[in-house]
Protein backbone atom coordinates (compact mmCIF):
# COMPACT_ATOMS: atom_id res chain seq x y z
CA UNK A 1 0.00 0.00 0.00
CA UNK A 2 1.71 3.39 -0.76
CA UNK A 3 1.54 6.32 1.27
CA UNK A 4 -1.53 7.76 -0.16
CA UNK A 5 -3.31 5.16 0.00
CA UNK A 6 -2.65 5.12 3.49
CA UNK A 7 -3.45 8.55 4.68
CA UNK A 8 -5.76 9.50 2.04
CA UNK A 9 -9.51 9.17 3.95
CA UNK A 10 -7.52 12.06 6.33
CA UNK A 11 -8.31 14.54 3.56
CA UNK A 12 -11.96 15.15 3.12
CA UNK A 13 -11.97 17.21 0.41
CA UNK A 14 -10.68 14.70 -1.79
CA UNK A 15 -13.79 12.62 -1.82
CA UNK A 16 -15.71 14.31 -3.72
CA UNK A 17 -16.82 15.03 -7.72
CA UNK A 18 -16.47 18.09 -9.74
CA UNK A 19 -18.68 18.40 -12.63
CA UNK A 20 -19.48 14.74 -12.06
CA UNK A 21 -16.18 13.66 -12.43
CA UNK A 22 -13.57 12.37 -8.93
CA UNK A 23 -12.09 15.37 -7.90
CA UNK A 24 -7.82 14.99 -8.61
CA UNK A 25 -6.20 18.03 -6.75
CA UNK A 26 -3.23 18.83 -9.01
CA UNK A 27 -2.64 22.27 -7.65
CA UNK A 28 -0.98 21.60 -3.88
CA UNK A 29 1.81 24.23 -5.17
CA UNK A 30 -0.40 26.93 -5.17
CA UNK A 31 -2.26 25.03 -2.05
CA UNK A 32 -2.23 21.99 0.63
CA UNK A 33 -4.87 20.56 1.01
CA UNK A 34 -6.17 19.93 4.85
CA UNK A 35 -6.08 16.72 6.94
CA UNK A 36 -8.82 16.09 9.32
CA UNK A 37 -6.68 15.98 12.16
CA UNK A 38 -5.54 19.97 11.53
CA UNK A 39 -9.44 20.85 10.85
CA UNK A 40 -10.26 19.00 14.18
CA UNK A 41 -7.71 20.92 16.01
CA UNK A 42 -8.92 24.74 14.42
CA UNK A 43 -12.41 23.49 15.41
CA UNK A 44 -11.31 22.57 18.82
CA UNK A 45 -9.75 26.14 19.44
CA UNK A 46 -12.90 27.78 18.35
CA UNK A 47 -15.52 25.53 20.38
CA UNK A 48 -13.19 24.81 23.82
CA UNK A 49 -11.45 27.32 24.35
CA UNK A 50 -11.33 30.60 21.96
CA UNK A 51 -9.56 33.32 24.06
CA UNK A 52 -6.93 36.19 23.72
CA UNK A 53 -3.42 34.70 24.17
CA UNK A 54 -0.56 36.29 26.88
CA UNK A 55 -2.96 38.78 28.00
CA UNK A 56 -5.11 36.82 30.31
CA UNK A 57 -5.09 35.35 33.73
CA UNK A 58 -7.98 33.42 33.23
CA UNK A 59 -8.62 29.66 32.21
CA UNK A 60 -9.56 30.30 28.38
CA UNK A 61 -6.52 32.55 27.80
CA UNK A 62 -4.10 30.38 29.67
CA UNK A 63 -5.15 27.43 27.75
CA UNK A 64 -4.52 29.07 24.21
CA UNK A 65 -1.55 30.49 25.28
CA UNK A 66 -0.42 27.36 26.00
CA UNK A 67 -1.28 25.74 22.89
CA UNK A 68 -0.20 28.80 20.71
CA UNK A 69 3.28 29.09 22.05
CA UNK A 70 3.47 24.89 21.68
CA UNK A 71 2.78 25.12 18.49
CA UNK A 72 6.19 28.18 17.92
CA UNK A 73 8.53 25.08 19.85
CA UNK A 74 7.23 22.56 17.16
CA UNK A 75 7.99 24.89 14.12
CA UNK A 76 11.23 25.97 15.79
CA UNK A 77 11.83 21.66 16.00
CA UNK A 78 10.90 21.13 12.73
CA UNK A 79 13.34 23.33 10.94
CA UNK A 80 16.06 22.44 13.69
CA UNK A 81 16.32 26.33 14.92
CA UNK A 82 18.51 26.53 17.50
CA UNK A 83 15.93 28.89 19.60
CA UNK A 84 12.36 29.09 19.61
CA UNK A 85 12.91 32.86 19.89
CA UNK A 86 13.75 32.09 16.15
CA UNK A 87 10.39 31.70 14.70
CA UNK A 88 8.21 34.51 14.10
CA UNK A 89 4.76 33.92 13.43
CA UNK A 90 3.43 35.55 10.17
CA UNK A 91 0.11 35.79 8.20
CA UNK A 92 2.37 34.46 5.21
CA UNK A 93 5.86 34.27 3.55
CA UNK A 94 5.05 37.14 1.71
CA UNK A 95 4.91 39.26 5.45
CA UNK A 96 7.93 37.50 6.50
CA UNK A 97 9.84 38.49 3.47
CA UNK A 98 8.73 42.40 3.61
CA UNK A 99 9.32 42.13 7.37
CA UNK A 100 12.99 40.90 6.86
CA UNK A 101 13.10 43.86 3.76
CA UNK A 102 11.75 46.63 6.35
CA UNK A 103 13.23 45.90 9.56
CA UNK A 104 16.62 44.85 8.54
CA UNK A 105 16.67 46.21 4.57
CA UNK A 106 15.59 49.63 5.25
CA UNK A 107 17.78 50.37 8.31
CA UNK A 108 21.07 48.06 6.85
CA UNK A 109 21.77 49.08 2.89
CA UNK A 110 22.85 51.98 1.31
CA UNK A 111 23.90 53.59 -1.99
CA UNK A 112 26.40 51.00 -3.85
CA UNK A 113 25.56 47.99 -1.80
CA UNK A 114 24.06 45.36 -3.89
CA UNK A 115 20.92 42.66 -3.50
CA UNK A 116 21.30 39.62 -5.72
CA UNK A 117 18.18 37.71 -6.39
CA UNK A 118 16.87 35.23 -9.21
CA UNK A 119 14.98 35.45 -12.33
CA UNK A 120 13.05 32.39 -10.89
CA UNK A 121 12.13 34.22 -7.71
CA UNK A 122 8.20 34.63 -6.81
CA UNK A 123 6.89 37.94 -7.09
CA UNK A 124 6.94 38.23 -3.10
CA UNK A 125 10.69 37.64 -3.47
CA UNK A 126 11.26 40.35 -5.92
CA UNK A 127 8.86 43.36 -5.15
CA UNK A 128 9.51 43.88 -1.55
CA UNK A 129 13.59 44.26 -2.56
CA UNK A 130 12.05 46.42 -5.71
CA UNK A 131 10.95 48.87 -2.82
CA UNK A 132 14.26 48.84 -0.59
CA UNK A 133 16.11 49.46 -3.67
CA UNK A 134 14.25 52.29 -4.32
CA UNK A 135 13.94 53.77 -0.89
CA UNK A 136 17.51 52.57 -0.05
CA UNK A 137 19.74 53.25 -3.59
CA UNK A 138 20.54 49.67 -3.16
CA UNK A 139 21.43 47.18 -6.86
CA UNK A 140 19.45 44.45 -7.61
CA UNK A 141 21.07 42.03 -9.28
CA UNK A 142 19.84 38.81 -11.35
CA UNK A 143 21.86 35.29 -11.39
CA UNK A 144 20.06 33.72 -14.77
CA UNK A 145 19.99 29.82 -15.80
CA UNK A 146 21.99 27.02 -17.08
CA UNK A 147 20.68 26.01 -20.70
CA UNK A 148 18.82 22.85 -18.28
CA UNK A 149 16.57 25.58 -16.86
CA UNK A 150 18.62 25.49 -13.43
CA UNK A 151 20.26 28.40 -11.58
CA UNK A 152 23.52 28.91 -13.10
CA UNK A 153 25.59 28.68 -10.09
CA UNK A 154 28.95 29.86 -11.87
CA UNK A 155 27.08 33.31 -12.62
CA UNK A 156 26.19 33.23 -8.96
CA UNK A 157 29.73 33.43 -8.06
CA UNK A 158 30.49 36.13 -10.60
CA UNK A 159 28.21 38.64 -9.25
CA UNK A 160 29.46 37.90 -5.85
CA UNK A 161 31.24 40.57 -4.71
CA UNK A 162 31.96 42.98 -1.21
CA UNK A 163 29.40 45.09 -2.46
CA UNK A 164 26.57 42.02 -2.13
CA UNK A 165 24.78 42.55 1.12
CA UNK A 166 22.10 40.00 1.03
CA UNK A 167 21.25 37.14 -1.29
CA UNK A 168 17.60 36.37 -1.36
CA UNK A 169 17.19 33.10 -3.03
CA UNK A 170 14.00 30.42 -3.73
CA UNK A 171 15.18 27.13 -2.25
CA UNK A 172 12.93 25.32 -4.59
CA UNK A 173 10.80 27.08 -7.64
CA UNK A 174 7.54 27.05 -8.04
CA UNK A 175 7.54 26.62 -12.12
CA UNK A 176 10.47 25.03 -12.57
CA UNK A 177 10.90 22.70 -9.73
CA UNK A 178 14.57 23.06 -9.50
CA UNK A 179 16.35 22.87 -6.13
CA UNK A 180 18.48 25.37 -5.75
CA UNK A 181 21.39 24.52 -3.62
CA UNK A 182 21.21 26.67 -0.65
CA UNK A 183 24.07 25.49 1.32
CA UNK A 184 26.54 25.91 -1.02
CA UNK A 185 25.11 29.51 -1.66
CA UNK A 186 24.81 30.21 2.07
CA UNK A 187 28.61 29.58 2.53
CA UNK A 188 29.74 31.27 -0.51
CA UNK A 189 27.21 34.52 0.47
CA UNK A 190 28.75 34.70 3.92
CA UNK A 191 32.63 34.08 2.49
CA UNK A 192 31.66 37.73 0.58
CA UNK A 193 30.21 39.11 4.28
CA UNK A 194 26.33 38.72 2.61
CA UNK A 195 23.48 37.78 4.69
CA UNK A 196 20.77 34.80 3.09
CA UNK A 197 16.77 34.67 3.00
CA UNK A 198 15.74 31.18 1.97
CA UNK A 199 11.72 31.50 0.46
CA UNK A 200 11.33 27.93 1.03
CA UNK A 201 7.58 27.73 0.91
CA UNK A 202 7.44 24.67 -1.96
CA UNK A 203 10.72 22.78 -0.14
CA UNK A 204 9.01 23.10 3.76
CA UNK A 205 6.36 20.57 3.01
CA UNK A 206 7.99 18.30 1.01
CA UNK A 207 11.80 17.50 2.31
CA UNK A 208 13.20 17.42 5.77
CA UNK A 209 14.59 21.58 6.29
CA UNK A 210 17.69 21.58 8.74
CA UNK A 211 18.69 25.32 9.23
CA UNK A 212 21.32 25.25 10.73
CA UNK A 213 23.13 23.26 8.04
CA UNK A 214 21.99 25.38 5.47
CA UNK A 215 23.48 28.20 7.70
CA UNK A 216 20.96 30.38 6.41
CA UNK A 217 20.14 33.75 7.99
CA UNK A 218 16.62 33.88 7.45
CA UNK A 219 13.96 31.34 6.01
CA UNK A 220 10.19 31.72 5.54
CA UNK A 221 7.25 29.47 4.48
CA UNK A 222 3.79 29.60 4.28
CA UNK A 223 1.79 27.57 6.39
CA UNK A 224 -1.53 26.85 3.55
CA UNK A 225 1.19 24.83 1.31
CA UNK A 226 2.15 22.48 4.65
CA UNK A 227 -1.13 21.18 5.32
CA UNK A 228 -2.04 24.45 7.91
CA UNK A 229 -4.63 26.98 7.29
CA UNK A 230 -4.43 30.38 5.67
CA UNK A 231 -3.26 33.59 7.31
CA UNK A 232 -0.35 32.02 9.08
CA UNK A 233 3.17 31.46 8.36
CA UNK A 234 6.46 32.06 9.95
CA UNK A 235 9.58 33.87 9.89
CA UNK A 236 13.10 31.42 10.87
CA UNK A 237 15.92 34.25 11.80
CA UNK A 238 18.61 33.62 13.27
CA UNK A 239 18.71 35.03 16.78
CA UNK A 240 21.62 37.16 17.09
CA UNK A 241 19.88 39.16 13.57
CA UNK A 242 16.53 39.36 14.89
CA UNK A 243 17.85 40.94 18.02
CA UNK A 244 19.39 43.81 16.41
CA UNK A 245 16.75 44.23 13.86
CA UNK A 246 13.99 47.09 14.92
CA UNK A 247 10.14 46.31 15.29
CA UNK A 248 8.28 45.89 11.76
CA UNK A 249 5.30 47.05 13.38
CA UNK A 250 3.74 48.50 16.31
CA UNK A 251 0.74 47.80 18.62
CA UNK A 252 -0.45 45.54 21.32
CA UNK A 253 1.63 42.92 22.08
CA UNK A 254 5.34 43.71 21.14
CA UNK A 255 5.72 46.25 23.51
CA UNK A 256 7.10 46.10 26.80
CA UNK A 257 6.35 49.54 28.10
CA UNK A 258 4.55 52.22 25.93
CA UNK A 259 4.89 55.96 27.53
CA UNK A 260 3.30 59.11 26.09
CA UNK A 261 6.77 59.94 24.48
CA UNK A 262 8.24 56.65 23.33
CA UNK A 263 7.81 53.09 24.06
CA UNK A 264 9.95 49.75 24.80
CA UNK A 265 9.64 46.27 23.09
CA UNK A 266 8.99 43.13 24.25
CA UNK A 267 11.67 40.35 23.89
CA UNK A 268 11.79 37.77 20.65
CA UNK A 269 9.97 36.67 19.44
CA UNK A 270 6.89 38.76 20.35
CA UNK A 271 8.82 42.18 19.81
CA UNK A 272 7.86 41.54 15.77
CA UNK A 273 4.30 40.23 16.60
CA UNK A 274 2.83 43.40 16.89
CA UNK A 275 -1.67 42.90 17.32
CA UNK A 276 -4.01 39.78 18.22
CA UNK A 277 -2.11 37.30 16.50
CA UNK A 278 -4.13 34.68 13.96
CA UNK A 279 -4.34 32.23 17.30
CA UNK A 280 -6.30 29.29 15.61
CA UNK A 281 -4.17 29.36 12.71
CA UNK A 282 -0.68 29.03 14.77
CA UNK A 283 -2.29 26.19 16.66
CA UNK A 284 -3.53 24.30 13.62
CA UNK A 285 0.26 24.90 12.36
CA UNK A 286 1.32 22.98 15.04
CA UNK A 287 -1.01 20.61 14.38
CA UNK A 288 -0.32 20.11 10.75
CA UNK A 289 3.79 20.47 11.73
CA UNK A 290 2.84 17.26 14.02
CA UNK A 291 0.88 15.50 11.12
CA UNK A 292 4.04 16.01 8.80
CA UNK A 293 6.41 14.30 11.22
CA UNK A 294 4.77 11.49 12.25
CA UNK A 295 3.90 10.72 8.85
CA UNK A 296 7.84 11.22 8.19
CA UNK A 297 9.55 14.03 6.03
CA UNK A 298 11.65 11.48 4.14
CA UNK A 299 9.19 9.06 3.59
CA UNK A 300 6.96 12.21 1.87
CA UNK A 301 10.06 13.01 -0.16
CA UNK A 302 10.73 9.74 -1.16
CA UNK A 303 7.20 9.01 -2.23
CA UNK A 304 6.74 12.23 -4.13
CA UNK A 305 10.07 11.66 -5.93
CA UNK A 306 8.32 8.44 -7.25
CA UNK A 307 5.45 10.35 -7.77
CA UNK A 308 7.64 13.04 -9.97
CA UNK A 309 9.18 10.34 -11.64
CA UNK A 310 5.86 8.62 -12.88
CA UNK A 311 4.56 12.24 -13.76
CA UNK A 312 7.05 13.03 -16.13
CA UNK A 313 7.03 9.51 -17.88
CA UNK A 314 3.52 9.94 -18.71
CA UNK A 315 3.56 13.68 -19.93
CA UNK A 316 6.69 12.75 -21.93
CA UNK A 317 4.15 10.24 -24.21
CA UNK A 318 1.83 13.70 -24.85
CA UNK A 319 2.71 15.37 -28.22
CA UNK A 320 4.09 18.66 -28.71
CA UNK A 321 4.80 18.84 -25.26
CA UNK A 322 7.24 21.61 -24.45
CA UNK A 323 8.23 21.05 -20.13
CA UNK A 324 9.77 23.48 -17.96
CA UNK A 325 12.77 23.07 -15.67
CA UNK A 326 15.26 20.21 -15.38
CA UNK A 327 14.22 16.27 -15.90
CA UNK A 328 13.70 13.96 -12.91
CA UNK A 329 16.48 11.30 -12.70
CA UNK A 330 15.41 7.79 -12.62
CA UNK A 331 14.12 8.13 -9.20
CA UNK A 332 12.43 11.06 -9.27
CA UNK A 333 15.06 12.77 -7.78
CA UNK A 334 16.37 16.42 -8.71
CA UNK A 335 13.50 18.28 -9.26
CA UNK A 336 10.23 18.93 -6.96
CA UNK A 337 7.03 17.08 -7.42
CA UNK A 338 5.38 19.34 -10.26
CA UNK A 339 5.63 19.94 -13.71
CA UNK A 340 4.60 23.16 -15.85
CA UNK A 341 4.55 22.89 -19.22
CA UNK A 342 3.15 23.89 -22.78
CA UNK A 343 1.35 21.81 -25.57
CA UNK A 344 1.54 23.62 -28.81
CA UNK A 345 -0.55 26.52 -29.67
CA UNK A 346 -2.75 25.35 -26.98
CA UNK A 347 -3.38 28.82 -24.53
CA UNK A 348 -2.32 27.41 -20.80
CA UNK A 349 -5.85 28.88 -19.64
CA UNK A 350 -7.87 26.60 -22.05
CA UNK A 351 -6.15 23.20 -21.22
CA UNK A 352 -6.83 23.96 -17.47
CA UNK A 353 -10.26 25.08 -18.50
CA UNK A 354 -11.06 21.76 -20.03
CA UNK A 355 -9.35 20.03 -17.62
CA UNK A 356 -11.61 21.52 -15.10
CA UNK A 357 -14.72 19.87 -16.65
CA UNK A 358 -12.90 16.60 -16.27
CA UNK A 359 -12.51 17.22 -12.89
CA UNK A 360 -8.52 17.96 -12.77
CA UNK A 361 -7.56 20.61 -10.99
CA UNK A 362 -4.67 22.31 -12.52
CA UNK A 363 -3.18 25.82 -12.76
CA UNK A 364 -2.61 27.91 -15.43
CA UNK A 365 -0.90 31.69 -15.75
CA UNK A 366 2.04 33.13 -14.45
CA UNK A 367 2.35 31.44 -11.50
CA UNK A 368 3.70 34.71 -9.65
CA UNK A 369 6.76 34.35 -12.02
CA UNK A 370 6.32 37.11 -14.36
CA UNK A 371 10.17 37.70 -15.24
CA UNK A 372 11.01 33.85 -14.98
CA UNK A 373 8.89 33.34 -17.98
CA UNK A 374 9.66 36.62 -20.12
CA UNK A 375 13.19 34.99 -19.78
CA UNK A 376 12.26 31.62 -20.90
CA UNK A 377 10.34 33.22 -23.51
CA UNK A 378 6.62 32.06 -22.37
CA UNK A 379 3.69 34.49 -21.62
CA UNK A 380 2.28 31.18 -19.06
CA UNK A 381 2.27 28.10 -18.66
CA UNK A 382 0.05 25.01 -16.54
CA UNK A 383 1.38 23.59 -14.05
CA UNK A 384 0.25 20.35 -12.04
CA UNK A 385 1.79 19.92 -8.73
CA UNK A 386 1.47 16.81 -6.50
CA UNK A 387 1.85 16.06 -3.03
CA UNK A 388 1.97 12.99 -0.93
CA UNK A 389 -1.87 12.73 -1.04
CA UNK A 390 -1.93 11.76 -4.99
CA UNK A 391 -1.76 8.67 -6.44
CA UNK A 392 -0.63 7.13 -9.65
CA UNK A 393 -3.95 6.37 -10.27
CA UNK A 394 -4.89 10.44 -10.40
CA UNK A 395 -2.17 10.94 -12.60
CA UNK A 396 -3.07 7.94 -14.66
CA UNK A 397 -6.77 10.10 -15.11
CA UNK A 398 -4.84 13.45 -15.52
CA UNK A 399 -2.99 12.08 -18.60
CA UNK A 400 -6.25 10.80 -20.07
CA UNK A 401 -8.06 13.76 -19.83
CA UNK A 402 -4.64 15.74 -21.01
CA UNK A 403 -4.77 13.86 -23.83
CA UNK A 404 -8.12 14.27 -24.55
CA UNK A 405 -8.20 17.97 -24.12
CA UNK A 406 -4.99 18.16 -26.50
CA UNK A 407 -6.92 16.22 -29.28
CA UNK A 408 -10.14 18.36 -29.23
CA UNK A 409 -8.01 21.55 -29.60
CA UNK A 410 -6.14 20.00 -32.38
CA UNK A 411 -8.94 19.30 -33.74
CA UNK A 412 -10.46 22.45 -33.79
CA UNK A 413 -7.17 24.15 -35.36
């Protein structure tokens, strides 16, 4: 029995038809979907004991607190941070990345220092270090690809330089599916006296994430693509950086002492959780953090690398087929567990159209990767991303109805 098979009654969404048809979820890139166990525990919250957190003396408030603040110590374990005090609680990655860009961008670069970034890098991994540039007179700078749709690590180390003061980098992309290798870039960054933010939202939920050997300086990841609900994410930082980096915002709760004239700031991690926080959310994080592990982090790789590997056989047997990104090796290793691609003349927005009547769930545009695909010379693409909840079987169906849709447009031409 593979691992699907095996937790898939956990997920109830996935028992059910669209447009008559089994639903197959081939969009977990964009979103996870939810296991029971993590909608139990957001229920739970809501009906037992729904209360303020670290502002109450009473039972309610002492119990989320409790639960809230476990929930911080089981991110903080699975990413191996050193410190709870390391994980900051966002509403998303995109929050954690302009909270990294105000607090420490803002106050840290100057005129002639010099950001280097990707041309695979999400759109909330570009325009927040658009704006510091701006306000700051900070360079951006672009490392491109190899001709196998990878980053082109050799240009990497060309544009290294003194002048590079932070390197903010995509562990794993979310169109091509490359893995970028972080530890290598983390040493060669800090060699040239650069700080590193990993975005490793689609790498999170899919490998085991050990910090503190990729000696990054700050990671973030979005808690909807790890099997958690909306509005909450987090913010890894390394503790010593945090410290000196000023409040992003201000309010209730990161405060120590607030006087008419100025105010003090509470201790990390709270001193950048500034407001009521998204309680339910950061509890059904935990939840979904303790779903993930005892399921196993290398036994979801390892499945979804099979998974990848199956994927790409079958789409390789569709005609006119143009794929993005690198080729899975025999295993399914070197790439993450989707695939976006072209067929023909076929618009990206029609074959997930169609495919939406057959009840496959792909997606279709951009993908928040406007440059990426200027530079590979596409206006979109689809993509269909798996996760440890599909089965061959789904893809089996998605390939039939790709197929399908691909002869009914050719037909029409």
């Amino acid at each position: 029995m593979t691992l699907a098979e095996q937790i898939r009654d956990d997920f109830p969404i996935l028992h059910q038809e669209i447009n008559g048809k089994p639903l197959i979820y081939l969009d977990s890139a964009a979103t996870s979907q939810k296991p029971r166990f993590v909608l139990d525990t957001l229920r739970d919250y809501y009906e037992r004991y729904n209360a303020n957190v670290h502002r109450g003396a009473h039972t309610l408030s002492t119990k989320a607190t409790d639960a809230y603040e476990a929930a911080r110590d089981k991110v903080a374990a699975f990413i191996n941070a050193k410190s709870r005090n390391e994980i900051v609680y966002t509403r998303n990655a995109s929050e954690a990345i302009n909270l990294v860009a105000y607090s420490w961008g803002m106050n840290n670069l100057k005129p002639g220092d010099e950001i280097i970034l990707s041309v695979m890098e999400h759109h909330s991994n570009l325009v927040p270090w658009q704006f510091v540039a701006q306000k700051t007179g900070a360079t951006l700078k672009y490392v491109g690809l190899t001709s196998e749709q990878t980053l082109d690590i050799q240009e990497f180390k060309n544009l290294l330089s003194t002048n590079t003061k932070l390197v903010a980098i995509v562990h794993v992309s979310n169109t091509l599916g490359c893995t970028n290798p972080v530890t290598e870039i983390c040493q060669l960054a800090h060699q040239s006296g650069a700080k590193v933010l990993i975005d490793a939202c689609q790498s999170v939920p899919h490998m085991p994430i050990n910090v503190q050997e990729i000696d990054c300086d700050w990671l973030v990841a979005s808690g909807h693509k790890m099997c958690a609900p909306t509005g909450i994410g987090f913010l890894y930082g390394k503790e010593e950086i945090l410290t000196e980096m000023p409040p992003f915002l201000g309010g209730g709760e990161m405060i120590a002492d607030v006087y008419l004239e100025h105010s003090t700031y509470a201790e990390l991690p709270h001193k950048f959780e500034a407001g009521t926080p998204a309680i339910g959310e950061a509890i059904a994080l935990g939840a979904a953090v303790d779903y993930l592990t005892k399921i196993g982090m290398d036994r979801i790789h390892a499945y979804e690398a099979e998974l990848t590997s199956y994927l790409f056989q079958q789409l390789a047997k569709i005609p006119d087929i143009h794929l993005y990104g690198p080729l899975p090796d025999a295993k399914g290793e070197g790439r993450a567990a989707l695939a976006s691609f072209n067929v023909g003349k076929i618009h990206a927005s029609d074959l997930s159209a169609l495919l939406d009547q057959e009840g496959v769930a792909i997606r279709s545009g951009h993908h928040c990767t406007q440059p990426l695909h200027r530079y590979i010379q596409a206006s979109g693409s689809a993509r269909a991303s798996l996760s440890f909840y599909n089965t061959h079987r789904e893809i089996d169906m998605f390939i039939h109805a790709l197929k399908d849709t691909v002869d009914f447009f050719t037909s029409m031409m």
